[in-house]
Protein backbone atom coordinates (compact mmCIF):
# COMPACT_ATOMS: atom_id res chain seq x y z
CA UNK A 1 -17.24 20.02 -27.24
CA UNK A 2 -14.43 17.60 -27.81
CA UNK A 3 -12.94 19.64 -30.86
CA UNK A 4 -12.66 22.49 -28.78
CA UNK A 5 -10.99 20.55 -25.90
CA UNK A 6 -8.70 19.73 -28.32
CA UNK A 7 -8.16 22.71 -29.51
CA UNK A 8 -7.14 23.76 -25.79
CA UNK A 9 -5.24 21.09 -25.64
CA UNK A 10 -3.11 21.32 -28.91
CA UNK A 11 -2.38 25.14 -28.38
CA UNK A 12 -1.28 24.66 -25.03
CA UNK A 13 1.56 22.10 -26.60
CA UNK A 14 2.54 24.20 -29.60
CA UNK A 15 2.67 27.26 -27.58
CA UNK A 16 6.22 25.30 -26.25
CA UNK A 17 9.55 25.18 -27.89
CA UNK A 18 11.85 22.26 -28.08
CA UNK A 19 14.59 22.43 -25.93
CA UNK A 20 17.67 19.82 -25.24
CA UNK A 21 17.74 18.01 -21.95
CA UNK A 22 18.59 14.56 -20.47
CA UNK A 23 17.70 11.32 -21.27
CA UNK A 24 15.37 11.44 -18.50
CA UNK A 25 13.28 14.49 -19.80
CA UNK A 26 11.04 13.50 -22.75
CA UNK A 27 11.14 16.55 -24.84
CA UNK A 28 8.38 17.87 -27.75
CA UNK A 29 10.28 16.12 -30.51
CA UNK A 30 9.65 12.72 -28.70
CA UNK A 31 6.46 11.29 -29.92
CA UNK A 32 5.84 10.32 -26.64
CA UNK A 33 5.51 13.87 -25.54
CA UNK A 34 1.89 13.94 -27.26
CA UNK A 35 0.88 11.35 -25.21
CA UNK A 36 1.76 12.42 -21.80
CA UNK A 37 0.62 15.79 -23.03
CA UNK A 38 -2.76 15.07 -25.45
CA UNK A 39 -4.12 11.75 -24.09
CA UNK A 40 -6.83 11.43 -21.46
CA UNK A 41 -6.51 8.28 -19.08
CA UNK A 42 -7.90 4.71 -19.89
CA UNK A 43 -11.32 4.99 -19.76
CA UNK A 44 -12.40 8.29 -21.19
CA UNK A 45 -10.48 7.86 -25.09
CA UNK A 46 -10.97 11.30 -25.63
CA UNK A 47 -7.80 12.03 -26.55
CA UNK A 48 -6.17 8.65 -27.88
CA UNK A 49 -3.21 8.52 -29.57
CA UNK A 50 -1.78 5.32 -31.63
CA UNK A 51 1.92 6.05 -30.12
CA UNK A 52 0.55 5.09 -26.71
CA UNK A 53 -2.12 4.77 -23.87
CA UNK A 54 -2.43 6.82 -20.75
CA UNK A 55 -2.85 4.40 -18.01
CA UNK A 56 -2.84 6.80 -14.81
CA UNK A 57 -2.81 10.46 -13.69
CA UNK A 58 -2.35 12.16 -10.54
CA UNK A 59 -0.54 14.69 -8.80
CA UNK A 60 2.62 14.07 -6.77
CA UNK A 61 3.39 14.80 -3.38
CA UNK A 62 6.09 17.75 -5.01
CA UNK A 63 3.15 19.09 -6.95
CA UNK A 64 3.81 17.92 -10.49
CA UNK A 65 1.34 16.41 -12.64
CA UNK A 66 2.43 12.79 -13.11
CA UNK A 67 1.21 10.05 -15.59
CA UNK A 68 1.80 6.32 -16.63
CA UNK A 69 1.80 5.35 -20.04
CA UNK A 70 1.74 2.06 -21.93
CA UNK A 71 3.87 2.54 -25.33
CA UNK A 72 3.20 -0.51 -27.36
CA UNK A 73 6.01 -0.11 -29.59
CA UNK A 74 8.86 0.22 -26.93
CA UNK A 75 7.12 -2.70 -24.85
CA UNK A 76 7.27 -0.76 -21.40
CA UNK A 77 5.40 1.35 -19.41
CA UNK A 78 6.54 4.82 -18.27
CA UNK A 79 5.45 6.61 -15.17
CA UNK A 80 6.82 10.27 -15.93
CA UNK A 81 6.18 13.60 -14.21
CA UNK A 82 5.81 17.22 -16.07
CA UNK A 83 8.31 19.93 -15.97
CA UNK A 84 9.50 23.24 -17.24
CA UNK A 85 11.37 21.27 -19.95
CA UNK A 86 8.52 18.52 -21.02
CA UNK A 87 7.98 15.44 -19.06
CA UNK A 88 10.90 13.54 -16.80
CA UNK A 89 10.94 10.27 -16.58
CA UNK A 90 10.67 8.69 -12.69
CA UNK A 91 10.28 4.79 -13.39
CA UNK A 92 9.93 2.39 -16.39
CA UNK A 93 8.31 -1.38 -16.14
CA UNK A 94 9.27 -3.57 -19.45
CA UNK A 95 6.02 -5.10 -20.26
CA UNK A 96 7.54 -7.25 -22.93
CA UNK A 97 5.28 -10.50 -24.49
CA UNK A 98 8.36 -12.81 -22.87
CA UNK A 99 7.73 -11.34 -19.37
CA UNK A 100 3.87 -10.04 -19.27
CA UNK A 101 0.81 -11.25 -19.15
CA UNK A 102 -1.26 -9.14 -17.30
CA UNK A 103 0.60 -5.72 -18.25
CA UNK A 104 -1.61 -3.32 -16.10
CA UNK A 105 -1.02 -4.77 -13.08
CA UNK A 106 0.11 -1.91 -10.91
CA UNK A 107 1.65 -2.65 -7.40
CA UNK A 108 3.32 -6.48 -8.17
CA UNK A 109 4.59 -8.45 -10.81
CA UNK A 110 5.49 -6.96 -14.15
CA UNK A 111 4.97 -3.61 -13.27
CA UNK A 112 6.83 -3.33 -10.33
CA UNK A 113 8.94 -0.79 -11.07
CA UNK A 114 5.91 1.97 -11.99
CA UNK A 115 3.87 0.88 -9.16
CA UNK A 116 6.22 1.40 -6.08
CA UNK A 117 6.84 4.80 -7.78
CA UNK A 118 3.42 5.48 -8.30
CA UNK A 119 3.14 4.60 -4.78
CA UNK A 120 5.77 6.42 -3.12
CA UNK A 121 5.05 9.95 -5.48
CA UNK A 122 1.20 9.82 -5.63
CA UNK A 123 -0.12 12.79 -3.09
CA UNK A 124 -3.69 12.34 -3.18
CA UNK A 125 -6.29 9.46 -2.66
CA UNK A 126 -7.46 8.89 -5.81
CA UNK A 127 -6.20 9.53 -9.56
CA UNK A 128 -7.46 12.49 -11.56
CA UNK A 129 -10.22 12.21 -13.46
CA UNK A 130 -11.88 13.37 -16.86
CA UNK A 131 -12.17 16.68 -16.38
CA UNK A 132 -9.48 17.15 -13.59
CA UNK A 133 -7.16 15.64 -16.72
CA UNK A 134 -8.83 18.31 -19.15
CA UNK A 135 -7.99 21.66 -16.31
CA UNK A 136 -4.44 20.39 -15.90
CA UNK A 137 -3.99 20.21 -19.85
CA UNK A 138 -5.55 23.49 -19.84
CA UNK A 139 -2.51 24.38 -17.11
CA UNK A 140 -0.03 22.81 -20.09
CA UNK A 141 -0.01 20.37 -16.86
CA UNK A 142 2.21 23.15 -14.77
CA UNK A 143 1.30 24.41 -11.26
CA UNK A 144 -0.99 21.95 -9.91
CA UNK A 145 -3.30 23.16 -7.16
CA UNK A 146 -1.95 21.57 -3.67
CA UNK A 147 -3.83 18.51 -2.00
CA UNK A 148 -6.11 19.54 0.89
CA UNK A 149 -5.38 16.45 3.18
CA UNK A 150 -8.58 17.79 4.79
CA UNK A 151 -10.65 16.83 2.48
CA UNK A 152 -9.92 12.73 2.72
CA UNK A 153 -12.44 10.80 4.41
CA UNK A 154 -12.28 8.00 5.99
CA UNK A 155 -12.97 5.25 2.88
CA UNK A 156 -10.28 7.18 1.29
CA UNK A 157 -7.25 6.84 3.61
CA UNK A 158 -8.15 3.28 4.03
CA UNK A 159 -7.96 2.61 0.40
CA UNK A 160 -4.96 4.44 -0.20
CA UNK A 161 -3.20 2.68 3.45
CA UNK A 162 -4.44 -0.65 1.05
CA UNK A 163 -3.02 0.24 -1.61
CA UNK A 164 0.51 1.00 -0.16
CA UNK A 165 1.17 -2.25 1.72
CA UNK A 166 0.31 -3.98 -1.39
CA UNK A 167 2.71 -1.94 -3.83
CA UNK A 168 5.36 -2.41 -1.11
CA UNK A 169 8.93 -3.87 -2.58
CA UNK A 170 9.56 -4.39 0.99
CA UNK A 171 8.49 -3.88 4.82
CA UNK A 172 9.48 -5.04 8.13
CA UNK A 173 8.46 -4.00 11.62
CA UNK A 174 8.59 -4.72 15.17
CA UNK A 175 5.86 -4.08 18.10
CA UNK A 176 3.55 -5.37 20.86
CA UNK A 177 0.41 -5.73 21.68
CA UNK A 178 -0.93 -5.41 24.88
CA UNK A 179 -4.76 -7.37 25.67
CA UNK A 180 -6.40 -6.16 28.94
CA UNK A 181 -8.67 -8.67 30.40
CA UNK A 182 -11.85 -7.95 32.13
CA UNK A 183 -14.18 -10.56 34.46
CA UNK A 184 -16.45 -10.36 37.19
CA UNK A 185 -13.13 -11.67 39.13
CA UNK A 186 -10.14 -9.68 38.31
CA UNK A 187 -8.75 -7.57 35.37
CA UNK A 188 -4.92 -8.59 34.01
CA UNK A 189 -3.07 -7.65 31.32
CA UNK A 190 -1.51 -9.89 28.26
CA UNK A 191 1.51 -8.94 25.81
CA UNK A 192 2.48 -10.31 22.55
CA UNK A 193 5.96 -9.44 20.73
CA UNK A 194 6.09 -9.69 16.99
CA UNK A 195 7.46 -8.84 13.86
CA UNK A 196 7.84 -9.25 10.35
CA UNK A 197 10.22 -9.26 7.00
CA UNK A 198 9.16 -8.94 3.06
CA UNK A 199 11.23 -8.96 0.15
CA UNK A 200 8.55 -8.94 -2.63
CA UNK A 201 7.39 -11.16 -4.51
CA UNK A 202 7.94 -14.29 -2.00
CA UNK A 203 10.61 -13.78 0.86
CA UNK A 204 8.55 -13.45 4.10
CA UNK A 205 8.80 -14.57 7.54
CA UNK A 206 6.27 -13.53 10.72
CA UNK A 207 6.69 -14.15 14.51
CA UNK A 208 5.33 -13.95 17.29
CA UNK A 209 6.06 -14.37 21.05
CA UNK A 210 2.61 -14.50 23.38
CA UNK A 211 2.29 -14.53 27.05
CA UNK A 212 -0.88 -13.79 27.89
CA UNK A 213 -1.42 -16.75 30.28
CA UNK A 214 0.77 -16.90 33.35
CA UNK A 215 3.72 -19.04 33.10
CA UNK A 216 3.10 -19.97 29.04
CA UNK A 217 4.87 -18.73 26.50
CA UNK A 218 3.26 -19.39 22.58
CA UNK A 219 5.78 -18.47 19.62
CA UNK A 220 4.14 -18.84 16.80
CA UNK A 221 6.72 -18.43 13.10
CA UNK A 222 5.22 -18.34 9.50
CA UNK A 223 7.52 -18.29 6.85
CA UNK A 224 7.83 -18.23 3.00
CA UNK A 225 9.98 -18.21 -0.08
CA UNK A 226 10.27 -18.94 -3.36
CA UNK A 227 9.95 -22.77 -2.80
CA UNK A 228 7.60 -22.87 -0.13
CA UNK A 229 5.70 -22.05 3.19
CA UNK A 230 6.45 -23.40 6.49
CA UNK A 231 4.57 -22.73 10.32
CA UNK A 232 5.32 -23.66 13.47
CA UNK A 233 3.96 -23.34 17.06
CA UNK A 234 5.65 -24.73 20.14
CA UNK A 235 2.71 -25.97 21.69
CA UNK A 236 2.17 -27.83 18.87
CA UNK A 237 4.75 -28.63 16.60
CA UNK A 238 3.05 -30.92 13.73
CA UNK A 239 0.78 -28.11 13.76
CA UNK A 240 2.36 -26.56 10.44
CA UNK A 241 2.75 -30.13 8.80
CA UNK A 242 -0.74 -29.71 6.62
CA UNK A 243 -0.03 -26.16 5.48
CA UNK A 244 0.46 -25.64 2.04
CA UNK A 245 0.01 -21.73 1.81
CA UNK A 246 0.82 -18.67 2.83
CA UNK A 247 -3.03 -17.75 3.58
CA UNK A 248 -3.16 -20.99 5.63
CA UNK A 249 -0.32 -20.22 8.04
CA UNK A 250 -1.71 -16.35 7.81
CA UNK A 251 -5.01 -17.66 9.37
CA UNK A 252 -3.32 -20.60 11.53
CA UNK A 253 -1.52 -18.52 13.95
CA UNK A 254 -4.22 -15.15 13.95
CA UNK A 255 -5.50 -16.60 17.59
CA UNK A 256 -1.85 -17.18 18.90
CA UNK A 257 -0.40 -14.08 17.65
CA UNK A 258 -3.36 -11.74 18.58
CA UNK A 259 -4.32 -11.33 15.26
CA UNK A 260 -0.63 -9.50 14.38
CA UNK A 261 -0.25 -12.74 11.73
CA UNK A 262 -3.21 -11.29 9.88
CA UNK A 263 -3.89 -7.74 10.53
CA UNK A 264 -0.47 -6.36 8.35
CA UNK A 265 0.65 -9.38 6.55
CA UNK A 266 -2.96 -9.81 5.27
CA UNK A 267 -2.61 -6.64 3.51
CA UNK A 268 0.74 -7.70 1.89
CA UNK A 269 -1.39 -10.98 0.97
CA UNK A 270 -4.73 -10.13 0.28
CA UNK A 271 -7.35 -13.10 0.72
CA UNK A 272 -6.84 -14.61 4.29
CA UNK A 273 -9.57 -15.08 6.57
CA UNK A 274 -8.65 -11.92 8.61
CA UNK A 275 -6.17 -10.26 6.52
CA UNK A 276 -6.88 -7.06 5.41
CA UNK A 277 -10.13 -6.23 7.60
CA UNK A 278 -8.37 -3.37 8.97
CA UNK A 279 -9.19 -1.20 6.27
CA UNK A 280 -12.54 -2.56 5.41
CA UNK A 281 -13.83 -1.25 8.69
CA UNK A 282 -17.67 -1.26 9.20
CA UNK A 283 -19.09 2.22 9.66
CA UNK A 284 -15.52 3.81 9.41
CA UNK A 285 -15.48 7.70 10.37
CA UNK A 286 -12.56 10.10 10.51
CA UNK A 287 -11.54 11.68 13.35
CA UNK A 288 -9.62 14.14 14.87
CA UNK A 289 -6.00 14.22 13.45
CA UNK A 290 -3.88 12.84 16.09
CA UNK A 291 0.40 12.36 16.99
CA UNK A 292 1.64 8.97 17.51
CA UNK A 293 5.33 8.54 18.78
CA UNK A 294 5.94 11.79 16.96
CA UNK A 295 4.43 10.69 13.84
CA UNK A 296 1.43 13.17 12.37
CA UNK A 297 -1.68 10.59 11.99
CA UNK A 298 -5.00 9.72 10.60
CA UNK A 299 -7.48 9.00 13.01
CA UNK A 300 -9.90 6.50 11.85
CA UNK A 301 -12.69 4.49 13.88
CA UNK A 302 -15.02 1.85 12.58
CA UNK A 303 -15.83 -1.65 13.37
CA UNK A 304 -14.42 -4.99 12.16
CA UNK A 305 -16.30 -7.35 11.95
CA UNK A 306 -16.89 -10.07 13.73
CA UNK A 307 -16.04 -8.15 16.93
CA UNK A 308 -18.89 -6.01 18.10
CA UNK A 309 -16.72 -3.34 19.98
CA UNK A 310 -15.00 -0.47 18.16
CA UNK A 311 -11.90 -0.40 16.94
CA UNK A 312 -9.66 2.82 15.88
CA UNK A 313 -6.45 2.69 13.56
CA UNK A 314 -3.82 5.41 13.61
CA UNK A 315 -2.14 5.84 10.27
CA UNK A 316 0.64 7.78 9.19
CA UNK A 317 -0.53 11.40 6.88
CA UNK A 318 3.50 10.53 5.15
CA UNK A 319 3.71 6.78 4.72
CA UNK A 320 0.31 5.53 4.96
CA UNK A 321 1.44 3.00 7.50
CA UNK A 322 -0.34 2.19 10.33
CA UNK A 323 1.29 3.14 13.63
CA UNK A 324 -1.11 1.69 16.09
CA UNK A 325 -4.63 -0.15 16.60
CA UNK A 326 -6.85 0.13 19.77
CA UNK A 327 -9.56 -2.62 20.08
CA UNK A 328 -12.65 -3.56 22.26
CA UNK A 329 -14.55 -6.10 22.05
CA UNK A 330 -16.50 -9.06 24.04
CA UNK A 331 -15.22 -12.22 25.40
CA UNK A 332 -16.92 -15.17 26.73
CA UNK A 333 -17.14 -14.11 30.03
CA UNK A 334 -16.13 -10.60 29.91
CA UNK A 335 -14.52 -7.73 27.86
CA UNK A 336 -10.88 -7.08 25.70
CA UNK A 337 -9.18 -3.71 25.32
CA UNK A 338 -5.91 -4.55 22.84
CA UNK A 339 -3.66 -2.15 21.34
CA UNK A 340 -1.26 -3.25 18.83
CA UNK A 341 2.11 -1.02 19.04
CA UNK A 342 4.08 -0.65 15.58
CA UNK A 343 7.43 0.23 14.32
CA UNK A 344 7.33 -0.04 10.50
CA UNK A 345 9.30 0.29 7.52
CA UNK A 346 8.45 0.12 4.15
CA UNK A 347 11.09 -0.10 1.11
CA UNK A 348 14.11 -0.64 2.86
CA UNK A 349 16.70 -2.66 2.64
CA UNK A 350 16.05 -6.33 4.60
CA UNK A 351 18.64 -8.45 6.17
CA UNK A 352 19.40 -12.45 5.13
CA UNK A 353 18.88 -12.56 8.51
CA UNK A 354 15.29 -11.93 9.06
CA UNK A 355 13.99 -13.80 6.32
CA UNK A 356 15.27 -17.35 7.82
CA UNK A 357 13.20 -19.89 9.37
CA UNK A 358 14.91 -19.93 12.67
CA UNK A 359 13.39 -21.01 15.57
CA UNK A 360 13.79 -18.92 18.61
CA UNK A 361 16.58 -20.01 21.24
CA UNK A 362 15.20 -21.81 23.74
């Protein structure tokens, strides 16, 4: 079986003739060409070839065929994407022994470069696999069929909305969050401003501005950079003097920013005590597509835990982004409704600015 793969697989190269291009297009002369061409992805070492390792394949939102590749020799990685001519080059990540350490690391650090592309061209959910790799060679990796956005569930858009934030080079926003109050007594409604700046790897800074009690105001800032993290809470202002980390201030101010400090952040910084949850719902569904402020969106509802109501996230079929979060859940004596409002950004450029620990004017 796998010499006549092979065989598929070598006639559909030969079958093309060399032809001069760009620096950007790796041509059949380039020994790298076999490897984007031949190779199956890590994992399967079907087709392994000592110039190189696949390390990813998937198909872009443009409908090429796309694939990273570690070359050994070069010390880099190469996310490139197929053509008419051969393969064109879209990012490269130098994965040299002075700089890397952990040379697969997609979405931070060393590759950097081949992660936010692989996050910003990838169409589907999820990579191709074995044999999806072995049809497309069959295609000479031309003329992929388009991505049914119909078929994602729900597990799958919250993996891939994961997986964005994460790979993110940068991201800001601005938004609200309005908490509706229910008692035996009365029913009132709260509101909580925030927003946030990132400049990856370190430059971050959160804040929020809560009045949900009549007549008090809580601002709540986390901040970080390259030599440190800093909080601070004007109800409280040695509250931030025992923080050491950016997961401590994270889960510090989650009760006095309505959870904004940990719901998007979290997923920038994976491992806070409430970071993240939003796509690790409980019992997550999909449901009817839905617009949000003009934005086409994925409708997801699930449960995240601890709260015991349901909770639905609206995120964005382009960016992945989430647009807006509706909550309900149970109080002490009564019931919350929340939605959390947002105007995001991802990979753009982020003013000096934003990124300062500044205190609001009084």
């Amino acid at each position: 079986m796998a010499t006549a793969l092979a065989a598929i697989l070598v006639s559909c190269s030969a079958s093309r003739a060399d032809t001069a291009g760009s620096t950007d297009i790796i041509l059949p002369a380039d020994p790298r060409f076999n490897v984007f061409e031949l190779s199956n992805s890590a994992g399967g070492h079907t087709f392994g070839n000592p110039v190189g390792t696949v390390l990813l394949s998937f198909v872009s939102k443009d409908r090429r065929y796309c694939r990273s590749a570690r070359f050994p020799a070069d010390r880099n990685v190469v996310l490139a994407c197929r053509e008419d001519g051969g393969w064109k080059i879209e990012a490269t990540s130098d994965i040299s022994q002075a700089r890397a350490t952990r040379p697969t690391n997609f979405g931070g650090g060393y590759m950097r470069e081949v992660g936010d592309a692989i996050g910003t061209l990838m169409a589907s959910i999820e990579p191709l696999d074995e044999f999806e790799i072995i049809e497309a060679a069959s295609r000479g990796w031309l003329d992929p069929d388009p991505v049914d956005e119909r078929t994602f569930d729900a597990r799958d858009i919250l993996r891939k909305t994961a997986r964005v934030y994460r790979a993110s080079k940068s991201y800001v926003d601005t938004g609200t969050v309005q908490t509706v109050y229910t008692n035996s007594k009365r029913e009132w409604t709260g509101e909580t401003r925030f927003k946030t700046a990132y400049v990856a790897p370190f430059e971050f800074r959160f804040e929020s501005n809560m009045r949900d009690v009549p007549s008090v105001e809580a601002d709540f800032i986390a901040w970080r950079d390259r030599d440190g993290v800093q909080a601070w809470y004007n109800l409280d202002p040695d509250m931030g003097n025992d923080i050491r980390s950016i997961q401590g201030a994270l889960d510090t101010g989650a009760g006095i920013s309505r959870d904004t400090s940990g719901l998007i952040p979290g997923l920038i910084f994976p491992g806070t005590k409430l970071g993240g949850d939003i796509v690790r719902l409980a019992n997550a569904v999909r449901l009817e597509d839905a617009e949000i402020d003009g934005f086409d969106c994925f409708q997801i509802q699930g449960r995240r835990e601890p709260h015991d109501g349901p909770t639905i996230v609206w995120i964005d079929k382009e960016s992945f982004l989430i647009r807006r979060i509706y909550e309900e859940d149970e109080i002490r004596d009564g019931r919350t409704r929340t939605t959390w409002f947002y105007e995001p950004a991802l990979n753009v450029p982020v003013a000096e600015d934003a990124l300062r620990f500044a205190r609001p004017a009084p």
